[in-house]
Protein backbone atom coordinates (compact mmCIF):
# COMPACT_ATOMS: atom_id res chain seq x y z
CA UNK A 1 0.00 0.00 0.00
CA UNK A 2 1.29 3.51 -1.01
CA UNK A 3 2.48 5.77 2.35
CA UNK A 4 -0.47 7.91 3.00
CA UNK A 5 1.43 10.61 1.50
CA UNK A 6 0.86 13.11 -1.71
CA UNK A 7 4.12 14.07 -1.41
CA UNK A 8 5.36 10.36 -2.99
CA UNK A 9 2.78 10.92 -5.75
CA UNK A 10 4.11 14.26 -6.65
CA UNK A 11 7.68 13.28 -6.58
CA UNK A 12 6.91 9.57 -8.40
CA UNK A 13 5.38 12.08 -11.43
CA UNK A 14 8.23 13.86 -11.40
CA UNK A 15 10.54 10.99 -12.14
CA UNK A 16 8.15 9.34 -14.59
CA UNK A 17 8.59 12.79 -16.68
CA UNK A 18 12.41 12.71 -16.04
CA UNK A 19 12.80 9.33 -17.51
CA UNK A 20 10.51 9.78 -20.60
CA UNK A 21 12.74 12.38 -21.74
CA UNK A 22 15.42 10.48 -21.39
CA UNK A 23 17.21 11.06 -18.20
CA UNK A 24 17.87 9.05 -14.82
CA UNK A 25 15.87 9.78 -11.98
CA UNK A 26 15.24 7.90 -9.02
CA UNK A 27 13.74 8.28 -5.28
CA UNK A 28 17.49 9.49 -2.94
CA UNK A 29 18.78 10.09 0.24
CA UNK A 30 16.36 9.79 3.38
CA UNK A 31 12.98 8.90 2.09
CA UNK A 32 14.94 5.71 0.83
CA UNK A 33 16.47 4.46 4.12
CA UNK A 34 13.01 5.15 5.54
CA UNK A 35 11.13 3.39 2.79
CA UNK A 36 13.17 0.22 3.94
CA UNK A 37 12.98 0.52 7.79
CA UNK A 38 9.16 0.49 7.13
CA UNK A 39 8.91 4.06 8.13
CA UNK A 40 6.91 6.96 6.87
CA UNK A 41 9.05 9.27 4.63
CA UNK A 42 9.02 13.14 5.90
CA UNK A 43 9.46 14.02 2.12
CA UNK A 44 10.93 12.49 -0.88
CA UNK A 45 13.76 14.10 -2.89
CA UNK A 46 14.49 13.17 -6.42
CA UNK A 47 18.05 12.74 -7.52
CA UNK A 48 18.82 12.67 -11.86
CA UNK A 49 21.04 13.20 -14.12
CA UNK A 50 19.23 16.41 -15.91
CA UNK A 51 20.89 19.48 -15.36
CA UNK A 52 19.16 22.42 -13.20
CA UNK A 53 18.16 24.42 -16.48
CA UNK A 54 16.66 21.22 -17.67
CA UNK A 55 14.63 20.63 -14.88
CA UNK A 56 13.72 24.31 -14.50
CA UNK A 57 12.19 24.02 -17.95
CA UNK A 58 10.55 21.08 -17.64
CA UNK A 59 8.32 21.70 -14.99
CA UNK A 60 5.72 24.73 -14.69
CA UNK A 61 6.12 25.78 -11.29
CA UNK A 62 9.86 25.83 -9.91
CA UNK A 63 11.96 27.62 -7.48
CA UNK A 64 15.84 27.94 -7.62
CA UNK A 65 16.75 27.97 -3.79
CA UNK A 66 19.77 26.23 -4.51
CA UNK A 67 20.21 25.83 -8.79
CA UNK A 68 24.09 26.49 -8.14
CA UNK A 69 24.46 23.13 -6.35
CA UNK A 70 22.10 21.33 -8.66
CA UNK A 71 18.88 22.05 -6.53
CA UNK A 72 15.70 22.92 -7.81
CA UNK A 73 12.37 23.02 -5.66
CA UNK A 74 9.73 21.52 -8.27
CA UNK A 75 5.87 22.21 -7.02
CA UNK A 76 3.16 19.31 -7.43
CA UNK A 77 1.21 19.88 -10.32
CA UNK A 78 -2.26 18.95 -10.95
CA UNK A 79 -1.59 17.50 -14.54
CA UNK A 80 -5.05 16.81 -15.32
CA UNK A 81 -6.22 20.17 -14.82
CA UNK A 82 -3.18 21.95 -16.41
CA UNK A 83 -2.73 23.80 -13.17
CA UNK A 84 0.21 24.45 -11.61
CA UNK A 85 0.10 24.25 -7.48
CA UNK A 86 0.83 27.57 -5.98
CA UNK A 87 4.25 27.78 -4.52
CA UNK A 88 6.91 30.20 -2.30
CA UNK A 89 10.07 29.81 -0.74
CA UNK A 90 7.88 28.96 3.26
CA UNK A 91 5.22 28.08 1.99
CA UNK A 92 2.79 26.18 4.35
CA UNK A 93 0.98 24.85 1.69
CA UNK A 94 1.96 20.97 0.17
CA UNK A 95 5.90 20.53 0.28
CA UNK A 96 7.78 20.98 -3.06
CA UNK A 97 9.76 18.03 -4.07
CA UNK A 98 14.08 19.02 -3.91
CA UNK A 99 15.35 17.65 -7.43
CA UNK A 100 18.99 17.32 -7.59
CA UNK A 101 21.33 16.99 -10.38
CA UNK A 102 24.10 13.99 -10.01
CA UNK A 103 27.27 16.23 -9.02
CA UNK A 104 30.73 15.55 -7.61
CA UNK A 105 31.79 18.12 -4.91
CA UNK A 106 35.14 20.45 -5.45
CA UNK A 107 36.58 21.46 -2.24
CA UNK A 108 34.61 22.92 0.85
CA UNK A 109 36.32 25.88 2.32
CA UNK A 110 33.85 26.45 5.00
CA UNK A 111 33.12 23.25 6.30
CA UNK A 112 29.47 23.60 5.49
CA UNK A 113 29.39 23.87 1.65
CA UNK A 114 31.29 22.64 -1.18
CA UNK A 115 33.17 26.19 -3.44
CA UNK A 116 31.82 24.85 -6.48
CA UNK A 117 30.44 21.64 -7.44
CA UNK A 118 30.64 19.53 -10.78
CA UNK A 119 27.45 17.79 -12.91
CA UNK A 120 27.90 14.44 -13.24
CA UNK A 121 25.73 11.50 -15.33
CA UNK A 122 27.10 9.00 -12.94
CA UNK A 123 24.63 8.14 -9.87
CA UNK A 124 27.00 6.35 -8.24
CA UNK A 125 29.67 9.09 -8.25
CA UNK A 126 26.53 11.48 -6.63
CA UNK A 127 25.94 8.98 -3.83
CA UNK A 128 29.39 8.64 -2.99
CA UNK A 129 29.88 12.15 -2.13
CA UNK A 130 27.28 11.75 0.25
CA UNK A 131 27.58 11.85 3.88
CA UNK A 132 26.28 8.22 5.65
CA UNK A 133 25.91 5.25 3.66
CA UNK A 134 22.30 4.39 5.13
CA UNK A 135 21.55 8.23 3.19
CA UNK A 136 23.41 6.85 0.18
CA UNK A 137 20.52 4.84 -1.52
CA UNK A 138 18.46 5.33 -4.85
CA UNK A 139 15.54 3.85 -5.04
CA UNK A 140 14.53 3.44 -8.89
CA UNK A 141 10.19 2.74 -8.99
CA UNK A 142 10.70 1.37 -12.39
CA UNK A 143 12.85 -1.45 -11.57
CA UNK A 144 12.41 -5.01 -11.04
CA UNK A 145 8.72 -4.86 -13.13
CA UNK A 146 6.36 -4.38 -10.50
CA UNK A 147 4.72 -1.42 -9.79
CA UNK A 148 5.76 0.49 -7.00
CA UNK A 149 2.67 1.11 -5.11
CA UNK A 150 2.81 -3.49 -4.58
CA UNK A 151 6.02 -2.60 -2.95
CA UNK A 152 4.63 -0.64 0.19
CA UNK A 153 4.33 -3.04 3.10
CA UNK A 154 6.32 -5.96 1.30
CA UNK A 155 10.28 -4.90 2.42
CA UNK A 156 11.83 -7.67 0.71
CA UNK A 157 10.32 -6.64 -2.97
CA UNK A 158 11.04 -2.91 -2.18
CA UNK A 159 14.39 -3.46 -1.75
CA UNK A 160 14.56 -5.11 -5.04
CA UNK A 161 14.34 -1.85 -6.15
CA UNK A 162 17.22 -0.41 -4.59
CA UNK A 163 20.61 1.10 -6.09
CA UNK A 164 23.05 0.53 -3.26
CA UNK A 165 26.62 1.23 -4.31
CA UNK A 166 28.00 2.32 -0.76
CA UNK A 167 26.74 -0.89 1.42
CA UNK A 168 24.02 1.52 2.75
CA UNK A 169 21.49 -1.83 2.83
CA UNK A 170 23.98 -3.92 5.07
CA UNK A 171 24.64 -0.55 7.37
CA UNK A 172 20.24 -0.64 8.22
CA UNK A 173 20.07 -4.34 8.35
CA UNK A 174 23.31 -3.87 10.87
CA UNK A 175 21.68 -0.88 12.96
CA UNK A 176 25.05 1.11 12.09
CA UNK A 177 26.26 4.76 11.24
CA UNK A 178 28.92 4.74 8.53
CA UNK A 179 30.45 7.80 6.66
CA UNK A 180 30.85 7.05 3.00
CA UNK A 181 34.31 6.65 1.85
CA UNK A 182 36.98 8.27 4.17
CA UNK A 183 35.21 9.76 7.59
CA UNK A 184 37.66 12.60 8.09
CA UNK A 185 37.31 13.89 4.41
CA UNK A 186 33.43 13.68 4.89
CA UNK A 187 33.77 15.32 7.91
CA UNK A 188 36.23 18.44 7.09
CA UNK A 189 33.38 18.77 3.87
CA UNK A 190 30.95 19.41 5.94
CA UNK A 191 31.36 19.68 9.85
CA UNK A 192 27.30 19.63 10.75
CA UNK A 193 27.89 15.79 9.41
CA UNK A 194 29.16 15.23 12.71
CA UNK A 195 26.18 16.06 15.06
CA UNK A 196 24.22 14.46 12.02
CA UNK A 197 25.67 11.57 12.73
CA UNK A 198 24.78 11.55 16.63
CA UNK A 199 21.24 12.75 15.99
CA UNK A 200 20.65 9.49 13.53
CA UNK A 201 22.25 7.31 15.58
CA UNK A 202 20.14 8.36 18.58
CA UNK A 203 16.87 8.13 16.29
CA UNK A 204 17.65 4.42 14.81
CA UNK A 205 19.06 3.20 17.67
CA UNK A 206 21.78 2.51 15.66
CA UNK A 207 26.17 2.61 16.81
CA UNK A 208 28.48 4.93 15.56
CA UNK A 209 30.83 2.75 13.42
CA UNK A 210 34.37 2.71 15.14
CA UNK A 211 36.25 4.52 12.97
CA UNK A 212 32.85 7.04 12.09
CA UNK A 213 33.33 8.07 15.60
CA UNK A 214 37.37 8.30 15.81
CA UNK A 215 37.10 10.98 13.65
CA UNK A 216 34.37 12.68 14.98
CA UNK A 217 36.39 12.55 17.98
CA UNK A 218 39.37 13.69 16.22
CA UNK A 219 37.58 16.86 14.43
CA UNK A 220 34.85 18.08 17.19
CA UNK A 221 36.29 21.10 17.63
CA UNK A 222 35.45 21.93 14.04
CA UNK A 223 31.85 22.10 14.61
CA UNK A 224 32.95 26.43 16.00
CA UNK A 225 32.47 26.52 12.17
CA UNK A 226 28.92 25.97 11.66
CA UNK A 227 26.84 28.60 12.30
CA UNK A 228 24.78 28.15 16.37
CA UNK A 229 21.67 28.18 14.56
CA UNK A 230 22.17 24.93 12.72
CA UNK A 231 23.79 23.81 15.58
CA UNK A 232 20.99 24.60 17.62
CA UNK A 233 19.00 22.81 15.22
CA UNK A 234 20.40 20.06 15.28
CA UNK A 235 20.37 19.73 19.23
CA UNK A 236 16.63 20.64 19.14
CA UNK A 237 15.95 17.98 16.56
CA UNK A 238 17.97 15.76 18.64
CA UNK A 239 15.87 16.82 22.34
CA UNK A 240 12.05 16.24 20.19
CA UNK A 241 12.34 12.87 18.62
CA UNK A 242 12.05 10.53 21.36
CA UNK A 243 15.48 9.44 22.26
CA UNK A 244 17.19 12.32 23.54
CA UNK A 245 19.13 10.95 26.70
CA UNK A 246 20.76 8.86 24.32
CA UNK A 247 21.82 11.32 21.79
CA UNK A 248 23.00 13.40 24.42
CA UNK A 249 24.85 9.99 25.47
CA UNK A 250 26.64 10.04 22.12
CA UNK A 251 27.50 13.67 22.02
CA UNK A 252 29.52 13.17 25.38
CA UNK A 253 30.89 9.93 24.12
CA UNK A 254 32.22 11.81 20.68
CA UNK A 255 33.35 14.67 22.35
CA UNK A 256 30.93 17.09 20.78
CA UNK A 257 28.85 17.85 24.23
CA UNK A 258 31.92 20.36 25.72
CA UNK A 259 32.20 21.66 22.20
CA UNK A 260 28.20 22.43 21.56
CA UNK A 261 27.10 22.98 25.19
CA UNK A 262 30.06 23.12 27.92
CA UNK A 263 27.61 23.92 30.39
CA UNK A 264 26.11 20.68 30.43
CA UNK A 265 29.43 18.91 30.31
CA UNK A 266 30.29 20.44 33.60
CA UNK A 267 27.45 18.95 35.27
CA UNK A 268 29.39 15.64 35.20
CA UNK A 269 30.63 14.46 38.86
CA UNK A 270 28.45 17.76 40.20
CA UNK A 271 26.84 15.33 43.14
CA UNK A 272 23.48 15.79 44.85
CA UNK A 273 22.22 15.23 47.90
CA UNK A 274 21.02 11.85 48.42
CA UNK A 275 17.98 12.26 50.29
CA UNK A 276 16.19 14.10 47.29
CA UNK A 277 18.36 13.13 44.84
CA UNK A 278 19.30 8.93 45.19
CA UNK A 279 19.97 8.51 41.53
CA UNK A 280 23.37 10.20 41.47
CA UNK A 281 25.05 13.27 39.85
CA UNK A 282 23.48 16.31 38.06
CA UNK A 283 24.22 15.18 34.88
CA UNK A 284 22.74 11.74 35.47
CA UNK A 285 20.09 13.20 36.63
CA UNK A 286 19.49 15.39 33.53
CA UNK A 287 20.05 12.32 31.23
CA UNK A 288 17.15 10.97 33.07
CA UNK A 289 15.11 13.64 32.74
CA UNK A 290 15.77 13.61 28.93
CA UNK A 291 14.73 9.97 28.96
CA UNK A 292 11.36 11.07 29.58
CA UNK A 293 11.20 13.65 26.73
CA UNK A 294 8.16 11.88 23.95
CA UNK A 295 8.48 12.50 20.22
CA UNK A 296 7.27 15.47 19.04
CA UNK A 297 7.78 17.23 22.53
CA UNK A 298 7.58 21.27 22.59
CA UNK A 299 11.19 22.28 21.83
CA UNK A 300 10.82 24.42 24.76
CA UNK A 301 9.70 22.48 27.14
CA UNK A 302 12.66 19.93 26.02
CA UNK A 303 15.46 22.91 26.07
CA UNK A 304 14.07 23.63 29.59
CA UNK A 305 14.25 20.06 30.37
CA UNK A 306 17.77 20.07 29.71
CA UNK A 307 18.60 23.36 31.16
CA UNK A 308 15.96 23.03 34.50
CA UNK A 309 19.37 23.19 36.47
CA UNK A 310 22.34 24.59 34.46
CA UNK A 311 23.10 26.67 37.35
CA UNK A 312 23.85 23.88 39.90
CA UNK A 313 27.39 22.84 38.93
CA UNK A 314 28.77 26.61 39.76
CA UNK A 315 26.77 27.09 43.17
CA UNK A 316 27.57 23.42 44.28
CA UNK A 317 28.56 23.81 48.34
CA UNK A 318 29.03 21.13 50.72
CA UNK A 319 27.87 22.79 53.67
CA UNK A 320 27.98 21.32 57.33
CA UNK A 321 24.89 19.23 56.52
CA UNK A 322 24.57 18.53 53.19
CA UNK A 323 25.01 19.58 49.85
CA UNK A 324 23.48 22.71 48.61
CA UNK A 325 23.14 24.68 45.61
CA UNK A 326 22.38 28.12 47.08
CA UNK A 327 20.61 30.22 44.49
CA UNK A 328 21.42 27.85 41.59
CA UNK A 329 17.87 28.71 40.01
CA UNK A 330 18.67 32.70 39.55
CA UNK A 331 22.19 31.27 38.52
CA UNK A 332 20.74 29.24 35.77
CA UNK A 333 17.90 31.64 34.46
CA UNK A 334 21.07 34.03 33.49
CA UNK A 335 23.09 31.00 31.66
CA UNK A 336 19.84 29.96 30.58
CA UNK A 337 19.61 33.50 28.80
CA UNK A 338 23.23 33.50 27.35
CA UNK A 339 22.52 30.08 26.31
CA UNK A 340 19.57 31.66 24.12
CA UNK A 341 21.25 34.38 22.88
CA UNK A 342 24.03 32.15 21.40
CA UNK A 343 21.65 29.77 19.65
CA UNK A 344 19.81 32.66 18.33
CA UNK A 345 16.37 31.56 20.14
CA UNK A 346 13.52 33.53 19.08
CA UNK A 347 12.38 36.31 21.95
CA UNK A 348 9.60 33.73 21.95
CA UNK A 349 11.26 30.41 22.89
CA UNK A 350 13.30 32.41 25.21
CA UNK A 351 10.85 33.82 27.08
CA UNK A 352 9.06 30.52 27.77
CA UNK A 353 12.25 28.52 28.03
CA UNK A 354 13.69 31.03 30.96
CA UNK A 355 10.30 31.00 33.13
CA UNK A 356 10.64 26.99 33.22
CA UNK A 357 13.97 26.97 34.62
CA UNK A 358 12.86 30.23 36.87
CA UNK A 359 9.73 28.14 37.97
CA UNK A 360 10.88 24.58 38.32
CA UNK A 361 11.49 24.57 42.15
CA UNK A 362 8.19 26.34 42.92
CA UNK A 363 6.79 23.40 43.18
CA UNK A 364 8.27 22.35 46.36
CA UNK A 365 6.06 25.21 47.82
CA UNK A 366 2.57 24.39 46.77
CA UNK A 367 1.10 23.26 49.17
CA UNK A 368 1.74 26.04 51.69
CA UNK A 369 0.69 28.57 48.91
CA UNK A 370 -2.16 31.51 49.47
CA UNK A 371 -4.77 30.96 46.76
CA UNK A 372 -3.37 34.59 45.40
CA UNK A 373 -0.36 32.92 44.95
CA UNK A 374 -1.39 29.83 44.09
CA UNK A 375 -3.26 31.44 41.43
CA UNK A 376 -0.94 33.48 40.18
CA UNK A 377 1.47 30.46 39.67
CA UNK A 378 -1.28 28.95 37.28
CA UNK A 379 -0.75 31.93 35.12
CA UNK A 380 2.14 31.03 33.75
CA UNK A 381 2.22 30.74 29.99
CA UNK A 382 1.68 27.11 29.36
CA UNK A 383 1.46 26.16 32.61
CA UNK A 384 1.14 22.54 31.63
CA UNK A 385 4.80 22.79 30.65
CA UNK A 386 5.65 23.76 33.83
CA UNK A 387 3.79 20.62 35.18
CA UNK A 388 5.08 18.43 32.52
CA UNK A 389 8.79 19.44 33.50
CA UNK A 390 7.77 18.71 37.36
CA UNK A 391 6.58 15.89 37.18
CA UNK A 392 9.46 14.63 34.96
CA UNK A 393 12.18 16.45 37.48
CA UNK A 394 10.82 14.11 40.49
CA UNK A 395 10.69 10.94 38.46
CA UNK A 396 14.47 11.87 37.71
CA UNK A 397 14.80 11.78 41.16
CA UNK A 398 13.15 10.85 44.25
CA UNK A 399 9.64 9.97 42.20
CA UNK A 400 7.27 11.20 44.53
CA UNK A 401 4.49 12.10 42.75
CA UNK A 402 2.23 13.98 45.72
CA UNK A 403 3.45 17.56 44.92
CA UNK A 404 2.82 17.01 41.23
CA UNK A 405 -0.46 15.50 42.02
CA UNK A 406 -1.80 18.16 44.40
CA UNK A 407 -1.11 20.69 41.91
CA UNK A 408 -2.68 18.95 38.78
CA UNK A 409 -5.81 18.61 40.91
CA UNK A 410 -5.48 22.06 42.13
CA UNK A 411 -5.29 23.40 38.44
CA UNK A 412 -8.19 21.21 37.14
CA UNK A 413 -10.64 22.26 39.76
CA UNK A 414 -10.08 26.03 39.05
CA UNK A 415 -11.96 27.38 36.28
CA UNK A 416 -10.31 30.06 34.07
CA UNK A 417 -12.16 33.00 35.23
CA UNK A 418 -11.36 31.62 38.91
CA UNK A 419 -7.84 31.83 37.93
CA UNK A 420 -8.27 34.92 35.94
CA UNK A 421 -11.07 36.88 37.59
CA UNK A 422 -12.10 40.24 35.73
CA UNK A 423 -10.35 43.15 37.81
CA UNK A 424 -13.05 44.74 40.47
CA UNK A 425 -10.82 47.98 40.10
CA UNK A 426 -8.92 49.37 37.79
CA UNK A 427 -6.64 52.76 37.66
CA UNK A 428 -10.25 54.65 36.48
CA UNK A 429 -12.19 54.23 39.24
CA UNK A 430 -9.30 55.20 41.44
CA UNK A 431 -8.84 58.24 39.87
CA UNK A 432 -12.61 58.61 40.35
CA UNK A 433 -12.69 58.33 44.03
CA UNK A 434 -10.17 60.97 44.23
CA UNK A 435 -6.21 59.24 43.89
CA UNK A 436 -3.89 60.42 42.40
CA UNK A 437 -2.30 58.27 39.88
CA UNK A 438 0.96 57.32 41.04
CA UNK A 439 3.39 54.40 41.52
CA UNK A 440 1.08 53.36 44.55
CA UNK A 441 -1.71 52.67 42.32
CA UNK A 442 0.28 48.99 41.60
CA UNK A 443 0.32 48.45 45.11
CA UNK A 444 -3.46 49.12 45.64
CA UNK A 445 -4.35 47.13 42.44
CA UNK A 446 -2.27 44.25 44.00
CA UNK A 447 -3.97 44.49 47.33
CA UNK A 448 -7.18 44.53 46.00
CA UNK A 449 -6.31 41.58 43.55
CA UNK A 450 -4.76 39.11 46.53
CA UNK A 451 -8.07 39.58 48.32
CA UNK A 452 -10.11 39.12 45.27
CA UNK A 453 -7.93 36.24 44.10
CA UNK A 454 -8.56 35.18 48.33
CA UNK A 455 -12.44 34.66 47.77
CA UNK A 456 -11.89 37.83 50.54
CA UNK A 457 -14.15 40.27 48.23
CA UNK A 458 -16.61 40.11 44.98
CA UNK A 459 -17.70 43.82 44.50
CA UNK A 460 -16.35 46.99 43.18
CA UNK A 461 -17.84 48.48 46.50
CA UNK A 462 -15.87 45.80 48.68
CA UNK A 463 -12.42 46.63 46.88
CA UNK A 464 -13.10 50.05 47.56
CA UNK A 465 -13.84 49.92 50.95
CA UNK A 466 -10.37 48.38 51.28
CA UNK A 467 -8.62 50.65 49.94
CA UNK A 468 -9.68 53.07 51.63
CA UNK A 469 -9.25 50.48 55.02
CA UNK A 470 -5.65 49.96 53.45
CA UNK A 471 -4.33 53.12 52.03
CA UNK A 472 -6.64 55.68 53.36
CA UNK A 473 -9.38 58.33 52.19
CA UNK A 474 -8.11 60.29 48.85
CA UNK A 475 -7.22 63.72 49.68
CA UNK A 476 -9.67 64.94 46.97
CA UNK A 477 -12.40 63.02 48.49
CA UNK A 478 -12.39 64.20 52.19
């Protein structure tokens, strides 16, 4: 059965057009290797031996984003009606399919992208100057006889339709990470290859092949060269797909983790106490924590995960009787914020990002919370990430639940309005009973809120009345 997918269709129509005109054209890279693990395909890219131009008059609707390294964005069509889909560079609208011409790379003086590259009509010279050999596969739909849509849930004939010149099919079948040809070389091309390599390993489950990761080793201090927000890409892919302790496992065993994020390097050997925290060190703790992290988590919530307490290793005191981080949380929200500003986080990820690590040892206080307060600490934006990190903090640790449970049932009983009531008074209607306006005006509109938020008072008369009790008559009205 065909992956519940238009995306296939479009790029399956695309190659079909390629090969009547006489070039090569086949399913590449990533949609392949997923294709044979039995997994759904994010997109499909088409790899062939026509030349950008070629392609870019071929098909109706293209874009160039990359035509000077053989890459041309080709829009699904609706062939029938004659239409072309509409299509820009961000579009949110059905993905365009990446067709790329068969080149050989020239040198890479940046570490990121090759200076020039060279058009080739050789598919196997284009896969081997790819980076992993379970990314090196073609798949050709016209091979073998049968159609392609029989192929789809029968592995054995879909792989009969597979060009593997770089032992990409023994690599899956193996669970392992190779770099094609010589690792260093594919390395020094392109230095983001390296966390690459972590972040598939993590996702298959797969190893690092031994000499894959020797020079990874070897060249980690290379990855200063790509620019923080692919880096930070990378690590946020890494944190949302549902196996982030262990890429974060691999980064420390490659020697990437000091080079990416030193600050969670330094949590090794930081210990804890062992009344509240039994499971060992901070960063044992934090691998934990990432443990929990599901696929498809909020990036924030899984960058406050692993930053919830980046300030402990440089307030860590052993103190008469015990172990103490002494103002480790106002320590960490000011890494936290560095941290941001060098992986170029939007001012929107920061700003929920900070308040988790800010918030994630209110918690402990709950119980002995006013209902102003209380209230108030529902308030935060997306306070269910706040609960999500809690509750995933304490089964890091000591897993009792009863502070995370008091607080969900807390929050569930409250209504919205109950947790934001409509102000009784505002800055008017002092001004109308005679104030003038003034920095006390906070103070009164936070008195009269507490005892609002308190169940204490429901009326506009009743908030008046104590303010007046509070702050005394206005001048103007006596």
């Amino acid at each position: 059965m065909l992956p519940a997918s238009r995306e296939i269709g479009a790029a399956l129509r695309i190659i079909e057009k390629l090969r009547a005109a006489g070039y090569e054209a086949y399913l590449a890279g990533g949609c392949v290797r997923d294709l044979v693990l039995g997994r759904e395909p994010v997109d499909y890219d088409v790899a062939t031996s026509a030349t950008p131009d070629v392609v870019l008059e071929m098909f109706p609707r293209t874009f160039a984003v990359g035509a000077h390294f053989g890459v041309v964005l080709v829009a699904a069509c609706d062939e029938e009606a004659g239409s072309p889909a509409i299509f820009s560079e961000g579009s949110k609208g059905e993905k365009p399919t990446e067709v790329a011409t068969f080149r050989s790379d020239l040198a890479y003086s940046d570490g990121r992208h090759p200076d020039a590259v060279r058009y080739t009509l050789s598919a196997e010279e284009d896969v081997k100057r790819r980076d992993f050999t379970i990314n090196g596969l073609l798949l050709d739909p016209l091979r073998g006889g049968s159609p392609l849509e029989e192929c789809f849930g029968d592995l054995k004939l879909l792989r009969s339709k597979v060009l593997d010149y770089v032992g990409g099919l023994a690599d899956l079948d193996a669970g392992i990470i190779r770099a094609i040809g010589q690792p260093s070389r594919r390395f020094e091309e392109d230095h983001l290859r390296m966390l690459r390599a972590v972040r598939f390993a993590a996702r298959f489950g797969f190893e690092i092949e031994a000499e894959t990761k020797r020079a990874i080793r070897a060249l980690a201090s290379r990855i200063h060269a790509v620019s923080r927000e692919r880096v930070r890409d990378e690590l946020t892919k890494m944190l949302t797909e549902g196996r982030a302790r262990r890429a974060f496992e691999l980064l420390d065993e490659t020697g990437l983790l000091p080079e990416v994020l030193p600050e969670m390097a330094h949590m090794k050997g930081v210990e804890q106490p062992p009344q509240f925290h039994p499971e060992g060190d901070v960063f044992v703790h934090t691998l934990l924590l990432l443990e929990q992290l599901w696929a498809g988590v909020s990036p924030t919530l899984a960058w406050g995960a692993l930053l919830h307490d980046v300030g402990k290793p440089p307030t860590f005191r052993r103190a008469p009787d015990r172990i103490r981080f002494d103002g480790h949380v106002e320590v960490g929200v000011a890494m936290g914020a560095e941290i941001c500003r060098r992986f170029r986080f939007s001012n929107d990820e920061t700003r929920q990002i900070l308040p988790l690590i800010e918030n994630h040892m209110r918690f402990a206080d709950a119980q002995k919370m006013k209902a102003s307060t209380l209230k108030r600490f529902f308030r935060l934006e997306d306070f269910e990430e706040h609960l999500a990190l809690h509750r995933m903090d304490v089964m890091a640790a000591h897993g009792n639940l009863e502070l995370y449970d008091f607080v969900r049932e807390q929050r569930a009983e409250m209504t919205e309005e109950t947790v934001r009531p409509r102000p009784l008074v505002t800055g008017r209607e002092l001004i109308a009973a005679g104030y003038a306006p003034g920095p006390g005006f906070k103070e009164m509109l936070t008195v009269v809120e507490d005892a609002q938020l308190e169940g204490a008072i429901g009326t506009l008369e009743e908030a008046m009345r104590l303010v007046r009790e509070r702050f005394g008559v206005a001048a103007r009205s006596g």
